[in-house]
C-alpha atoms as a PDB file:
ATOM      1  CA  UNK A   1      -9.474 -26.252  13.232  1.00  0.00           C
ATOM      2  CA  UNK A   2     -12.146 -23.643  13.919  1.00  0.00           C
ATOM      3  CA  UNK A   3     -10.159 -19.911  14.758  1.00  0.00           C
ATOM      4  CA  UNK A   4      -6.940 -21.293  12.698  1.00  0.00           C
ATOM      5  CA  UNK A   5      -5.364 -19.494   9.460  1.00  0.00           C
ATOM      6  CA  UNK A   6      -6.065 -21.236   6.553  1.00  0.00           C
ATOM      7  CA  UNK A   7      -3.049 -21.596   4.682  1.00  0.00           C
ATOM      8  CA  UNK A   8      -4.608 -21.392   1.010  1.00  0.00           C
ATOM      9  CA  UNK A   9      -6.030 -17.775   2.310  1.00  0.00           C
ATOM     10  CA  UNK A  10      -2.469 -17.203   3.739  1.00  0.00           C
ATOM     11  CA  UNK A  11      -1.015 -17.764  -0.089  1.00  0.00           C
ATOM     12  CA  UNK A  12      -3.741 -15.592  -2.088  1.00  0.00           C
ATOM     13  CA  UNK A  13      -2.058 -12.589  -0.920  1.00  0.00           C
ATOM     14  CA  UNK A  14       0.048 -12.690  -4.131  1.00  0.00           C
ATOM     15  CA  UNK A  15      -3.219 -12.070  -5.982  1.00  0.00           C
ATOM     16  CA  UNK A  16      -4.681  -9.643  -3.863  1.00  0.00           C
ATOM     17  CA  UNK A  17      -4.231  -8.140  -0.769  1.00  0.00           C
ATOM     18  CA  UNK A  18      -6.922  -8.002   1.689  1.00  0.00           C
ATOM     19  CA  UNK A  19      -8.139  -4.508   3.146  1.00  0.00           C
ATOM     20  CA  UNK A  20      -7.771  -4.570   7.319  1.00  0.00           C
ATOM     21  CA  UNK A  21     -10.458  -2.457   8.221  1.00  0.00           C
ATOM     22  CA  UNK A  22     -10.648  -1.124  12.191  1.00  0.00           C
ATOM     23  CA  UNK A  23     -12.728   1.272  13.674  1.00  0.00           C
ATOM     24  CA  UNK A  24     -10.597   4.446  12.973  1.00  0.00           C
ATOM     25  CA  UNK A  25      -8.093   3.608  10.112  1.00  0.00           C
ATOM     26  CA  UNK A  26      -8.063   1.222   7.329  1.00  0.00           C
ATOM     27  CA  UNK A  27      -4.810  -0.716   5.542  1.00  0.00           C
ATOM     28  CA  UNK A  28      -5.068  -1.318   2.292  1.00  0.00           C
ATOM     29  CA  UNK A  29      -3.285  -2.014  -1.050  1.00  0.00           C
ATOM     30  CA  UNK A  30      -1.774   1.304  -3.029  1.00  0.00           C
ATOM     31  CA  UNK A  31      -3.955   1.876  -5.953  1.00  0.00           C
ATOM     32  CA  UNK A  32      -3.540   4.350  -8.669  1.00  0.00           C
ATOM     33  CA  UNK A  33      -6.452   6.555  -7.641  1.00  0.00           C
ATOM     34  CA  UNK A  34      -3.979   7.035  -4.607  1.00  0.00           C
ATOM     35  CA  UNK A  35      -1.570   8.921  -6.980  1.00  0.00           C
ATOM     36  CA  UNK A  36      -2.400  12.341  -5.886  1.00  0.00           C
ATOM     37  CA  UNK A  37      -2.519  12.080  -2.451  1.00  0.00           C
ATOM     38  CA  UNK A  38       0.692   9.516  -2.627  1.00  0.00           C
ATOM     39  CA  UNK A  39       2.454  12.378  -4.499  1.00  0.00           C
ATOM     40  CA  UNK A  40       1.488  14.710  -1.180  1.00  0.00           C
ATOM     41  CA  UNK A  41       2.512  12.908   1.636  1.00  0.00           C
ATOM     42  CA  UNK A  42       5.481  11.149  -0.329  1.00  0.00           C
ATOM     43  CA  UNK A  43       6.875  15.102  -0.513  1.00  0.00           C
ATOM     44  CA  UNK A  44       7.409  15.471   2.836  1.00  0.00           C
ATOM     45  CA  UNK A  45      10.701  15.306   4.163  1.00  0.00           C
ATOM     46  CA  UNK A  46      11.285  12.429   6.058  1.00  0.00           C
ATOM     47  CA  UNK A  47       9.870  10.472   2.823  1.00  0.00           C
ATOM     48  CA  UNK A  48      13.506   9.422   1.968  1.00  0.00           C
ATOM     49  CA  UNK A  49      13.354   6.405   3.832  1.00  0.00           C
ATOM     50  CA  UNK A  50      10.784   4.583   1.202  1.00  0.00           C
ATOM     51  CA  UNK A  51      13.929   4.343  -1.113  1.00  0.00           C
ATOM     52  CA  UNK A  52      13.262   7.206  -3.667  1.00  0.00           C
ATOM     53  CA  UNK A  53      15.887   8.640  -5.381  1.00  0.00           C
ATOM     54  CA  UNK A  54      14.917  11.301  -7.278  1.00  0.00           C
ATOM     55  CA  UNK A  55      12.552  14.321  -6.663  1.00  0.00           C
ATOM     56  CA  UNK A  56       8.815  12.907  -5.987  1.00  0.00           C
ATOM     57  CA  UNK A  57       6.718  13.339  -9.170  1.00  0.00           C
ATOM     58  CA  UNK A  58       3.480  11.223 -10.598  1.00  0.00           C
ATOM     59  CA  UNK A  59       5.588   9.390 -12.920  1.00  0.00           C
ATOM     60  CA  UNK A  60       7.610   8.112  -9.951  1.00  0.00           C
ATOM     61  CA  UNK A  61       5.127   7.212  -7.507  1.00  0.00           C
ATOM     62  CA  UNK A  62       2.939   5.417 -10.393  1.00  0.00           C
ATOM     63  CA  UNK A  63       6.480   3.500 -10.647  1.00  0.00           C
ATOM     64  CA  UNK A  64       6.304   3.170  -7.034  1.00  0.00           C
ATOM     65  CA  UNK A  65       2.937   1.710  -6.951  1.00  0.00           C
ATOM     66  CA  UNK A  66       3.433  -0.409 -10.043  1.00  0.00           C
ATOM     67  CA  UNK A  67       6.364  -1.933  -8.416  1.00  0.00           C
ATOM     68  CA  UNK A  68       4.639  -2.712  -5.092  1.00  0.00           C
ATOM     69  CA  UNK A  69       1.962  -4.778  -7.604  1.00  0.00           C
ATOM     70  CA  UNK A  70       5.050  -6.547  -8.960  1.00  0.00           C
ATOM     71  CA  UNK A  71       6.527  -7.430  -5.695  1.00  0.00           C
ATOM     72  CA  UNK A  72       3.289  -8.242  -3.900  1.00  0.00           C
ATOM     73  CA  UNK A  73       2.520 -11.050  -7.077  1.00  0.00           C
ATOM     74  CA  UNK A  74       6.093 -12.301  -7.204  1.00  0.00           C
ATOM     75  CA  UNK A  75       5.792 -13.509  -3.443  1.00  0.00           C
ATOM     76  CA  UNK A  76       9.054 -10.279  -2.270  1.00  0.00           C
ATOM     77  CA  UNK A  77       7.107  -8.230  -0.280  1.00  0.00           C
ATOM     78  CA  UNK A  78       3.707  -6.110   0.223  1.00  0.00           C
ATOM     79  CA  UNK A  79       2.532  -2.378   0.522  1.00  0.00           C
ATOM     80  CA  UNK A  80      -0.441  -1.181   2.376  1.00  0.00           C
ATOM     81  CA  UNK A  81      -1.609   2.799   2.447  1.00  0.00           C
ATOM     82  CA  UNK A  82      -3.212   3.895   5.830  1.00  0.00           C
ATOM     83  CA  UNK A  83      -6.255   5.596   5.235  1.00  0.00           C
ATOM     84  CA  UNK A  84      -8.396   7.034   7.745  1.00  0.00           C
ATOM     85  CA  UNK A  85     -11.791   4.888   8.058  1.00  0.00           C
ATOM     86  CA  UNK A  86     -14.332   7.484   7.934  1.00  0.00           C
ATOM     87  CA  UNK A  87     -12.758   9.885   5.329  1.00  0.00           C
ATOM     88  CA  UNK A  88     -10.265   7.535   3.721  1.00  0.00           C
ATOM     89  CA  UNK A  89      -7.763   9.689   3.171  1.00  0.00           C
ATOM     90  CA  UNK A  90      -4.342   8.672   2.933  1.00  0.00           C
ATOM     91  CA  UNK A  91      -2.409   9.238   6.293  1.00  0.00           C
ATOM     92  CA  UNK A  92       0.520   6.714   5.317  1.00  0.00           C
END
């Protein structure tokens, strides 16, 4: 029915997620051209609450991201980053 989810595009988000784009931010999946900026705002101090353990580094947020890509294709869970639209840098 016309306006309906489709339920096979429902299930390919174990392959890929889509990007949900809007006029001032965008959501997409982590990648690991995010590392830097991932590193950066995953410093700041209310960042405990994403589950990390140890002291942010690039080792542990390419672990982070890795294991978002293992979770989103096993069916667990999914990430998205926040990125502002027009500059797409990474806001969340």
């Amino acid at each position: 029915m016309p306006g309906e989810p489709s339920i096979i595009g429902a299930s390919q988000w174990r392959t890929e997620l889509p990007s949900l784009n809007g006029r001032v931010v965008t959501l997409r999946e982590p990648a690991m051209q995010d590392l830097g900026p991932l590193v950066d705002l995953l410093s700041l101090g209310d960042a405990t609450r994403f589950g990390l353990d140890e002291p942010v580094s690039d080792v542990g947020v390419q672990d982070l991201i890795e294991r978002f890509a293992r979770e989103r294709s096993g069916g667990i869970s999914f990430t998205y980053v926040i990125t502002l639209a027009t500059a797409r840098t990474i806001v969340g």
